[in-house]
Protein backbone atom coordinates (compact mmCIF):
# COMPACT_ATOMS: atom_id res chain seq x y z
CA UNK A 1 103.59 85.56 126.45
CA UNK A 2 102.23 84.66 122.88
CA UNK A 3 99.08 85.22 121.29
CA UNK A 4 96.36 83.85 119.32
CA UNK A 5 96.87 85.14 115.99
CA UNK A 6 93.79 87.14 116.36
CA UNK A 7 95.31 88.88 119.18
CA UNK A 8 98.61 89.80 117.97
CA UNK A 9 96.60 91.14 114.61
CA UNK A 10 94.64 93.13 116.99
CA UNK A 11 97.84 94.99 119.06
CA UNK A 12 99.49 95.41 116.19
CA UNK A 13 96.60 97.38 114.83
CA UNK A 14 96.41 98.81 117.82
CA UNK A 15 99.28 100.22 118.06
CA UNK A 16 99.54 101.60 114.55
CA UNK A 17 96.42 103.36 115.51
CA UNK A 18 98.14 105.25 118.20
CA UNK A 19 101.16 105.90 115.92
CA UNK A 20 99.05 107.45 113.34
CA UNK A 21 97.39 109.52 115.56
CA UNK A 22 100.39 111.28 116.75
CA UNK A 23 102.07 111.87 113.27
CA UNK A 24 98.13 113.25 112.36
CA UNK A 25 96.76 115.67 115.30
CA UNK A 26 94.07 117.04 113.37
CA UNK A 27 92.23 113.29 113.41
CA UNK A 28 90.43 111.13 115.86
CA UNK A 29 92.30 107.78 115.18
CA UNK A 30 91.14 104.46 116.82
CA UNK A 31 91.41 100.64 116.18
CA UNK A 32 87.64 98.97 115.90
CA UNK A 33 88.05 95.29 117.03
CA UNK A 34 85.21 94.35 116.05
CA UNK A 35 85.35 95.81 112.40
CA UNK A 36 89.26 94.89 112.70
CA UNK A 37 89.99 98.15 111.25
CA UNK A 38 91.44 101.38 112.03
CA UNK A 39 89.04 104.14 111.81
CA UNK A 40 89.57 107.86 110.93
CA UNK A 41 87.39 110.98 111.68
CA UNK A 42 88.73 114.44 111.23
CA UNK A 43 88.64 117.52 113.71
CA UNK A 44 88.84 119.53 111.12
CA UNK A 45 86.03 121.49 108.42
CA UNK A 46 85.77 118.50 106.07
CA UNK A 47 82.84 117.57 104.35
CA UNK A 48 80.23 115.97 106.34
CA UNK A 49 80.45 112.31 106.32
CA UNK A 50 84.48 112.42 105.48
CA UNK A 51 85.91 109.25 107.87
CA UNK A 52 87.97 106.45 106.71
CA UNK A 53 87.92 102.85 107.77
CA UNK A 54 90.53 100.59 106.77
CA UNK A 55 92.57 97.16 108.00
CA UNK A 56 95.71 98.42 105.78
CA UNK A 57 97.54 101.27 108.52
CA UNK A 58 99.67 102.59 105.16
CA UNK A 59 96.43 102.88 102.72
CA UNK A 60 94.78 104.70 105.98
CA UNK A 61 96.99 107.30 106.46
CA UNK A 62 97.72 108.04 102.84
CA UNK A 63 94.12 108.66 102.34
CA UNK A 64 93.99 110.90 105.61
CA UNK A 65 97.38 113.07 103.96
CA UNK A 66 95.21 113.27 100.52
CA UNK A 67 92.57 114.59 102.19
CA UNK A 68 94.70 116.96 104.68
CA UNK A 69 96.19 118.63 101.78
CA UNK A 70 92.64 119.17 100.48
CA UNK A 71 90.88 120.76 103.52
CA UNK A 72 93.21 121.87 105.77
CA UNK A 73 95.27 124.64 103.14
CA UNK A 74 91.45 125.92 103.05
CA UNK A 75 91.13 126.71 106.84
CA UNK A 76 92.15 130.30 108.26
């Protein structure tokens, strides 16, 4: 089965949003096809209005490590 390009751009994303979710527990990690990107809020005592959105899955979960190694040496 093929698809649209659309389509495949959107399991792809899809799946990298599941991936990322697993290698980052302390995150809720989804894939926004309407926005077409994958969107990050932390679980975790960040800063109120800390969430990522990007279409890049690499760029996304380098900025969710950056800010892991911020705020998450600070909790108990």
């Amino acid at each position: 089965m093929s698809f649209p390009d659309g389509d495949a751009d959107d399991q792809r994303l899809r799946y990298a949003a599941g991936q990322i979710q697993q290698r980052h527990p302390y995150w809720l990690v989804f894939y926004g096809s309407h926005s077409r990107k994958i969107w990050a809020y932390p679980v975790f005592n960040a800063p109120p209005g800390t969430y990522f959105g990007e279409e890049d899955p690499a760029k996304l979960e380098s900025r969710m490590s950056d800010t892991e190694m911020t705020w998450l040496r600070r909790m108990p």
